[in-house]
PDB file of N, CA and C in Angstrom:
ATOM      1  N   UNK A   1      -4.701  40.722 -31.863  1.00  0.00           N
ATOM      2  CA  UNK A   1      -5.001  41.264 -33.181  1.00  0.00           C
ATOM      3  C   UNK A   1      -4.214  42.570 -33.374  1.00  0.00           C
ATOM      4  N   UNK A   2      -3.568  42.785 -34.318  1.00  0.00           N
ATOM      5  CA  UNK A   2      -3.073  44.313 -34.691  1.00  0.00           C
ATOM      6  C   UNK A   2      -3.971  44.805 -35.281  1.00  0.00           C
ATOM      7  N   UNK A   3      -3.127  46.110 -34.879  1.00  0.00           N
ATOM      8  CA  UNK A   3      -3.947  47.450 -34.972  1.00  0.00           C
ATOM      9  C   UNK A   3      -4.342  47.894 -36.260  1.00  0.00           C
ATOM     10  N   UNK A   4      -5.266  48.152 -36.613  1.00  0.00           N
ATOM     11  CA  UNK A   4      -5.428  49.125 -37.926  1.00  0.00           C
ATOM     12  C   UNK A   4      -4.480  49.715 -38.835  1.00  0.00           C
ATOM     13  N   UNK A   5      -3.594  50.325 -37.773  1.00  0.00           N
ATOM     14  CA  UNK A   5      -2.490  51.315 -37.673  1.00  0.00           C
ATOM     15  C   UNK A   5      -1.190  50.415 -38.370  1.00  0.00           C
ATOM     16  N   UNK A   6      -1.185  49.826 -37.297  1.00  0.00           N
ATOM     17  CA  UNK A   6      -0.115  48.451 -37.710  1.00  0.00           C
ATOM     18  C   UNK A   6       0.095  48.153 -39.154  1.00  0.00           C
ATOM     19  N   UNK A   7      -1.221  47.316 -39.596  1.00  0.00           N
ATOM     20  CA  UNK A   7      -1.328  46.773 -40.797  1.00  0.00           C
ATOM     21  C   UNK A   7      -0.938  47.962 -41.924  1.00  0.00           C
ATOM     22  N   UNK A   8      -1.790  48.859 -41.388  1.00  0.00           N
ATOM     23  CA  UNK A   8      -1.550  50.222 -42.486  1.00  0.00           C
ATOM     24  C   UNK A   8      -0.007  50.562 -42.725  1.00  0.00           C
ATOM     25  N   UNK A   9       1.016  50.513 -41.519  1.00  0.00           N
ATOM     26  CA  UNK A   9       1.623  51.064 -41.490  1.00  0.00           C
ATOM     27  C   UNK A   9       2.974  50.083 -42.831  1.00  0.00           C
ATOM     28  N   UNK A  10       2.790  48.751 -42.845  1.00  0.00           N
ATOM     29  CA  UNK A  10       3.157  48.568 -44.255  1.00  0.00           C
ATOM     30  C   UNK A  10       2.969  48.625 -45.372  1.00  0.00           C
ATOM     31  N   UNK A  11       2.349  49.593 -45.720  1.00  0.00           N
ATOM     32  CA  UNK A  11       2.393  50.182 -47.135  1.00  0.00           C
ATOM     33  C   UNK A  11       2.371  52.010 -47.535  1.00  0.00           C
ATOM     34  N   UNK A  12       3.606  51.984 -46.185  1.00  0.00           N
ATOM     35  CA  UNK A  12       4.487  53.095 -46.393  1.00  0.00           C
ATOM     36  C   UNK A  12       5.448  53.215 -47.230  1.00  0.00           C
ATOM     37  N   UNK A  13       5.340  54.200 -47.423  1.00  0.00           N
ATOM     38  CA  UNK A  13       6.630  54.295 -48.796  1.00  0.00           C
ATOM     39  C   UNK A  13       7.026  55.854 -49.294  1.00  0.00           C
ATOM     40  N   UNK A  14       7.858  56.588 -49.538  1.00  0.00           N
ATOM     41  CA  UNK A  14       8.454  57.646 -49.871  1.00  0.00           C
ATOM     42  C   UNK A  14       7.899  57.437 -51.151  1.00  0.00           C
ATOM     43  N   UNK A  15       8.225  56.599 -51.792  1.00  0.00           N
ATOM     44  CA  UNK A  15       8.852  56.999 -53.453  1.00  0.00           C
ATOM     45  C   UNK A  15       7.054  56.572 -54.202  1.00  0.00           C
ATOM     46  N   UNK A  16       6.560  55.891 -53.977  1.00  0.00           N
ATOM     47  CA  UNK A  16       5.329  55.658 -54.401  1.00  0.00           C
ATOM     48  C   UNK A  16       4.041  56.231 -54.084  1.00  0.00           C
ATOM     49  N   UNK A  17       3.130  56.759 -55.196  1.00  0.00           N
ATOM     50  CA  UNK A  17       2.020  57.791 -55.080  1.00  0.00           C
ATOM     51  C   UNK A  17       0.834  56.956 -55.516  1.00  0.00           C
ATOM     52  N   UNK A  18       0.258  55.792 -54.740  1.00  0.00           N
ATOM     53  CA  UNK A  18      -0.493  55.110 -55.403  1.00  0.00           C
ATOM     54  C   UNK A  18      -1.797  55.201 -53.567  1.00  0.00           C
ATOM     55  N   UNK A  19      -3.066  55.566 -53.887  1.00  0.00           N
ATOM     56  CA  UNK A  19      -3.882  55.645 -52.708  1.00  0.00           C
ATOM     57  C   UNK A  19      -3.685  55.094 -51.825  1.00  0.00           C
ATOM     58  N   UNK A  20      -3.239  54.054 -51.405  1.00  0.00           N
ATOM     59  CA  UNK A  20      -3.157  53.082 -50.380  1.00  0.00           C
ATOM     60  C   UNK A  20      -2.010  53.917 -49.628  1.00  0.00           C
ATOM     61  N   UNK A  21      -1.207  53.757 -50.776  1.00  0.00           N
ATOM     62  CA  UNK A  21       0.457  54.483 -49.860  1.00  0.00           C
ATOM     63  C   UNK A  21       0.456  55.948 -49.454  1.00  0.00           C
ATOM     64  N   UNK A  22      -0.462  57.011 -49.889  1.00  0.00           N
ATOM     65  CA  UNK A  22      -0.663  58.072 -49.443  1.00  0.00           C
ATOM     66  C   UNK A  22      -1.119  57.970 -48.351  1.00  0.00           C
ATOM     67  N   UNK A  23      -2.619  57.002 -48.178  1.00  0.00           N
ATOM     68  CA  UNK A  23      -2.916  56.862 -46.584  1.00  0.00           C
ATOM     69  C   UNK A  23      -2.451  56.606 -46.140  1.00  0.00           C
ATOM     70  N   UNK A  24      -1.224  55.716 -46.402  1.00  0.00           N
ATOM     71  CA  UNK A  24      -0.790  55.239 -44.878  1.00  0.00           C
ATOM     72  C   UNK A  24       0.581  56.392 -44.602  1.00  0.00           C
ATOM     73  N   UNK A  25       0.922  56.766 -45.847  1.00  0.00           N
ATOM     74  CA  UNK A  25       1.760  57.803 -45.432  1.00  0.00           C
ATOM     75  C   UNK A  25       1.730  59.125 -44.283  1.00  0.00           C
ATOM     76  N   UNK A  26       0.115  59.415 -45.018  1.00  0.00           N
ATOM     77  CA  UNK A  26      -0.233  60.170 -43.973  1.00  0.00           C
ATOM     78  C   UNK A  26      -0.993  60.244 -42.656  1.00  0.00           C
ATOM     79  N   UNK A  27      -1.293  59.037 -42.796  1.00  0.00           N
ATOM     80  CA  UNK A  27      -1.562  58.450 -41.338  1.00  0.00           C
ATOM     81  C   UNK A  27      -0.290  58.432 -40.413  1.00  0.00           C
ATOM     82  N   UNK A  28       0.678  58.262 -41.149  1.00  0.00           N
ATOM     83  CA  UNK A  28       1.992  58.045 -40.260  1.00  0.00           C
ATOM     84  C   UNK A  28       2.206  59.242 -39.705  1.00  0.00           C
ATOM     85  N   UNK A  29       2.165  60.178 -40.822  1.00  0.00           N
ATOM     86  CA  UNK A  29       2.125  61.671 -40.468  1.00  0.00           C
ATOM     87  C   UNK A  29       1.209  62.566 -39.133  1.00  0.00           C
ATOM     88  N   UNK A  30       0.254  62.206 -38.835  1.00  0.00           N
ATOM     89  CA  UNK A  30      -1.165  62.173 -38.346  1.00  0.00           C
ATOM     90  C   UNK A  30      -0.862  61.971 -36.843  1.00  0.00           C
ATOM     91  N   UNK A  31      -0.569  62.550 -35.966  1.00  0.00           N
ATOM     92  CA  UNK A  31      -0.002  62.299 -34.780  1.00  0.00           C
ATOM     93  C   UNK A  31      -1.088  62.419 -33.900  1.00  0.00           C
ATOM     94  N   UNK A  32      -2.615  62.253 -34.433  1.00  0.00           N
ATOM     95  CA  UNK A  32      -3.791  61.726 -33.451  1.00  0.00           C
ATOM     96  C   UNK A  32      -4.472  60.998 -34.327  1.00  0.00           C
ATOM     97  N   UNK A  33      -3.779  60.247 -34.944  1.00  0.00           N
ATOM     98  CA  UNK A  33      -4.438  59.128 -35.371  1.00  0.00           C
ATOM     99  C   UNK A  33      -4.658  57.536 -34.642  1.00  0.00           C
ATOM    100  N   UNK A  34      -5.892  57.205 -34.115  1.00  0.00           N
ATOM    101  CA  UNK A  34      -6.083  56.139 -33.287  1.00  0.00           C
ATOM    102  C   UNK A  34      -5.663  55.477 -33.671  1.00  0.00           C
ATOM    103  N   UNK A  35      -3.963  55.047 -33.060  1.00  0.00           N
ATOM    104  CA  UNK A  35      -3.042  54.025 -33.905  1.00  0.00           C
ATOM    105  C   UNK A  35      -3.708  52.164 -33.031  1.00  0.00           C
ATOM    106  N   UNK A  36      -4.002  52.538 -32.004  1.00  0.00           N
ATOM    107  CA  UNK A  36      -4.573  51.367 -31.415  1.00  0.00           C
ATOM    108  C   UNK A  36      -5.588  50.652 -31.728  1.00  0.00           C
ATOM    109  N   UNK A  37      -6.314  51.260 -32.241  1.00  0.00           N
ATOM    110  CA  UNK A  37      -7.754  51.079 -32.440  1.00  0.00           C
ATOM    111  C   UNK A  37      -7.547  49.643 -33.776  1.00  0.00           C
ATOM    112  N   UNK A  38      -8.775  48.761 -33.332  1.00  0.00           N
ATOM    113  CA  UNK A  38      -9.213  47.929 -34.684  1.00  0.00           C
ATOM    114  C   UNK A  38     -10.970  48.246 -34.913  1.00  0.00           C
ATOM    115  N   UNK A  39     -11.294  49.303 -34.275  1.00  0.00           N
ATOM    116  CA  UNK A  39     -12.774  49.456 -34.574  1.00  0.00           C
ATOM    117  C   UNK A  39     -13.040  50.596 -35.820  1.00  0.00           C
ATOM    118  N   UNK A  40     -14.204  49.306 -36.503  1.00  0.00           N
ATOM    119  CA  UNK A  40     -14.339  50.389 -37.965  1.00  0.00           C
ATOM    120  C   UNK A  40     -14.984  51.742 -37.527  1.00  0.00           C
ATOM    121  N   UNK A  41     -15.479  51.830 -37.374  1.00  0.00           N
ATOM    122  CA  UNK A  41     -16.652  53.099 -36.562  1.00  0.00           C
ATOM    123  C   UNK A  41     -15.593  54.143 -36.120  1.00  0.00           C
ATOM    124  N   UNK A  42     -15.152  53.946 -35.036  1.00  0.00           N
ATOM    125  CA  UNK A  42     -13.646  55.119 -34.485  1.00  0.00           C
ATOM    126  C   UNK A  42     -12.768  55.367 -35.863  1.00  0.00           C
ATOM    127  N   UNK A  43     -12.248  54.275 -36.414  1.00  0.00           N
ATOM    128  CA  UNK A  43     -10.981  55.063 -37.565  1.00  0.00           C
ATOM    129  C   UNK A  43     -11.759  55.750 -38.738  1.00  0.00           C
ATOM    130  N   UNK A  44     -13.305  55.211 -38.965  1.00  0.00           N
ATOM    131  CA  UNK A  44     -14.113  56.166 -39.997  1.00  0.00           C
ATOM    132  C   UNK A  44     -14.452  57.272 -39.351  1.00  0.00           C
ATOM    133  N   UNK A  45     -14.971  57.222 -38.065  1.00  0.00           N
ATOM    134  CA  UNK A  45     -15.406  58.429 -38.175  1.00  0.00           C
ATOM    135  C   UNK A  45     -14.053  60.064 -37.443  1.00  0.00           C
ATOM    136  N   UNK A  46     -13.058  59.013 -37.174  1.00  0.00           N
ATOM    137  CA  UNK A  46     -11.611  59.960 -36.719  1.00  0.00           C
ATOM    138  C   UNK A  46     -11.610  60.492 -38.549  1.00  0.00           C
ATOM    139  N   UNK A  47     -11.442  59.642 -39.307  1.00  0.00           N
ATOM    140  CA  UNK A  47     -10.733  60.102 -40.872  1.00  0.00           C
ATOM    141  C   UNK A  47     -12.013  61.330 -41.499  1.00  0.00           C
ATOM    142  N   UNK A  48     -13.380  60.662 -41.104  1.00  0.00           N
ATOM    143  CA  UNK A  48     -13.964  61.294 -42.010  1.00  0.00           C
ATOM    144  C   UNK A  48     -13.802  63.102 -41.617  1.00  0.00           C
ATOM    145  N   UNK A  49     -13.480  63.502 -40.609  1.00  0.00           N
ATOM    146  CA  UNK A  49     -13.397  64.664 -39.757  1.00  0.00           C
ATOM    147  C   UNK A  49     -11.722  65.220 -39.938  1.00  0.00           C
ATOM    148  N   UNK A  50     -10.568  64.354 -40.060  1.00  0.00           N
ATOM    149  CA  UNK A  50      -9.049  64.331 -39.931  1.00  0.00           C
ATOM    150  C   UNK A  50      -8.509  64.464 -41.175  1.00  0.00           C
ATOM    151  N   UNK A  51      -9.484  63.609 -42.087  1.00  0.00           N
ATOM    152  CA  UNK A  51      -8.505  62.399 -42.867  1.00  0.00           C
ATOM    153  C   UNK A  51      -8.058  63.124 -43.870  1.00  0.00           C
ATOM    154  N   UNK A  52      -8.091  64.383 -44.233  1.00  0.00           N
ATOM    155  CA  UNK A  52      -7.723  65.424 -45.496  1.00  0.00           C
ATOM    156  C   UNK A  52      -6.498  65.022 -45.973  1.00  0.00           C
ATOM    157  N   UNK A  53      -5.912  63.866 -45.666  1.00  0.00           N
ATOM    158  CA  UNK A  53      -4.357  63.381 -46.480  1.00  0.00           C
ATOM    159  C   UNK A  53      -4.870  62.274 -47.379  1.00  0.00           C
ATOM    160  N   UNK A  54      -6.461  61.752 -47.121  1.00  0.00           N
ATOM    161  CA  UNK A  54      -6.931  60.602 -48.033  1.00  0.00           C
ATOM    162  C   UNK A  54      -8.183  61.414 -49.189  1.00  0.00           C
ATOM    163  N   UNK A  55      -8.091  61.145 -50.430  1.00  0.00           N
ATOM    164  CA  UNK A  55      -8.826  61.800 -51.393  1.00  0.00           C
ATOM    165  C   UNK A  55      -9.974  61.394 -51.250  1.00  0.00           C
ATOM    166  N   UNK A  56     -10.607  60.030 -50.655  1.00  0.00           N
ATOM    167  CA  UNK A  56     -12.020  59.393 -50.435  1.00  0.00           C
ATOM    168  C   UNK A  56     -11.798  58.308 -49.450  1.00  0.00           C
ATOM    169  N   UNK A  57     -13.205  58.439 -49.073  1.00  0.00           N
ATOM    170  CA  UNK A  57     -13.349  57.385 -47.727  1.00  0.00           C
ATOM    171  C   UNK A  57     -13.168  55.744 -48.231  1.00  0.00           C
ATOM    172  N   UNK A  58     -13.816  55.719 -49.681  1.00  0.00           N
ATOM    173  CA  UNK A  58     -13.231  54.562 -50.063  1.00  0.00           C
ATOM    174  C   UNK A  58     -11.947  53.810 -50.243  1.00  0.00           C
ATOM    175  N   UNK A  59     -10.874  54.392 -50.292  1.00  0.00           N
ATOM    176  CA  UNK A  59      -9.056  54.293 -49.874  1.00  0.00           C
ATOM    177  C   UNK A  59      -9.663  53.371 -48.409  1.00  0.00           C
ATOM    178  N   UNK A  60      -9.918  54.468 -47.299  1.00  0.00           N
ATOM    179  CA  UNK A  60     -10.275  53.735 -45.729  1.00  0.00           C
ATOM    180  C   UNK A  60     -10.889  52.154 -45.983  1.00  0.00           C
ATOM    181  N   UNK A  61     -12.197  52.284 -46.929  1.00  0.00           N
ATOM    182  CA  UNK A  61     -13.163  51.105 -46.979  1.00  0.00           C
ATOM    183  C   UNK A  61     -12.326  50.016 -47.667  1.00  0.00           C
ATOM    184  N   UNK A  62     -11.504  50.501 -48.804  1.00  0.00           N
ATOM    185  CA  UNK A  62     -10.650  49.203 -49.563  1.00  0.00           C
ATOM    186  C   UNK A  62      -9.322  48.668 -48.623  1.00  0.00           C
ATOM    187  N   UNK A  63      -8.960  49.598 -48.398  1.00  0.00           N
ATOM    188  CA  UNK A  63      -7.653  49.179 -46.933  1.00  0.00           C
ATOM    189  C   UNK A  63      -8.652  48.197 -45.718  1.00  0.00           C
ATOM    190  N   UNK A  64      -9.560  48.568 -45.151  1.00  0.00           N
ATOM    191  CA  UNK A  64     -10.286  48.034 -44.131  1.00  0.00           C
ATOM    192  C   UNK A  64     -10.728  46.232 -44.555  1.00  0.00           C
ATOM    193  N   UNK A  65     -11.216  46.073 -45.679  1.00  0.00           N
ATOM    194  CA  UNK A  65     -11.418  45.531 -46.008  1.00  0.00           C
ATOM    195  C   UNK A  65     -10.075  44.392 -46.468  1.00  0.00           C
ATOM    196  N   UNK A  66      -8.790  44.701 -46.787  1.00  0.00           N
ATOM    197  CA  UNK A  66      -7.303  44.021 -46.935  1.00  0.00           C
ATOM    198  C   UNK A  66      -7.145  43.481 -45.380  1.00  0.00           C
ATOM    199  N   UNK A  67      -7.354  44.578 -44.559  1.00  0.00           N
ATOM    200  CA  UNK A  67      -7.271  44.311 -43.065  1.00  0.00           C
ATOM    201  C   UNK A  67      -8.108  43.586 -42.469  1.00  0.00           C
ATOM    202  N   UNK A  68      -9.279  43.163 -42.738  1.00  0.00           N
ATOM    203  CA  UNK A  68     -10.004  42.359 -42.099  1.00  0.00           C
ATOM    204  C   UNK A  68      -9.707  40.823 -42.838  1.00  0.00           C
ATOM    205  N   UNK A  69      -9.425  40.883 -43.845  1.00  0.00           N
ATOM    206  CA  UNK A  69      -9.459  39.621 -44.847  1.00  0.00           C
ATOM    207  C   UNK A  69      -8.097  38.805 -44.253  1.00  0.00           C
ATOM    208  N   UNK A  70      -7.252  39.684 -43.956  1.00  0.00           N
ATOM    209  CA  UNK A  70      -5.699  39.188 -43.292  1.00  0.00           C
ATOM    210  C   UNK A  70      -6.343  38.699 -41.738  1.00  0.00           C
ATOM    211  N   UNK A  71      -7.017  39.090 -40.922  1.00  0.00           N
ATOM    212  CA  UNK A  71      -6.913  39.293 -39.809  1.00  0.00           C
ATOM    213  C   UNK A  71      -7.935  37.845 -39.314  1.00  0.00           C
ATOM    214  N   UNK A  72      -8.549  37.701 -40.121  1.00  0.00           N
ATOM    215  CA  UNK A  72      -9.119  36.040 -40.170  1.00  0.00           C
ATOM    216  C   UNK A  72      -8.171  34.889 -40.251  1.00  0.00           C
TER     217      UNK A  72
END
């Protein structure tokens, strides 16, 4: 299974300012971000404490949710 991180990490992008792509932008940015991890619990509760590059935890919950739906 890939990582959280993984999945996130395609919908990087320079030029686009749309929530999804900020998180993952700055997740990329984020150089203790549990890139391994697929557990919801660890990447919520790393962001809810870290995550000051995401405007709401819901960005995390709607991404998590793309990621689990793929991962079936």
């Amino acid at each position: 299974m890939k990582s959280f991180y993984q999945f996130l990490m395609r919908y990087r992008d320079p030029h686009l300012r749309d929530e999804l792509t900020v998180f993952a932008n700055g997740a990329y940015n984020d150089h203790s971000f549990p890139k391994h991890s697929t557990n919801y619990h660890e990447i919520s509760s790393y962001l809810e404490l870290n995550g000051h590059y995401i405007p709401s935890m819901s960005v995390f919950d709607r991404a998590w949710e793309i990621y689990k739906g793929e991962s079936k």
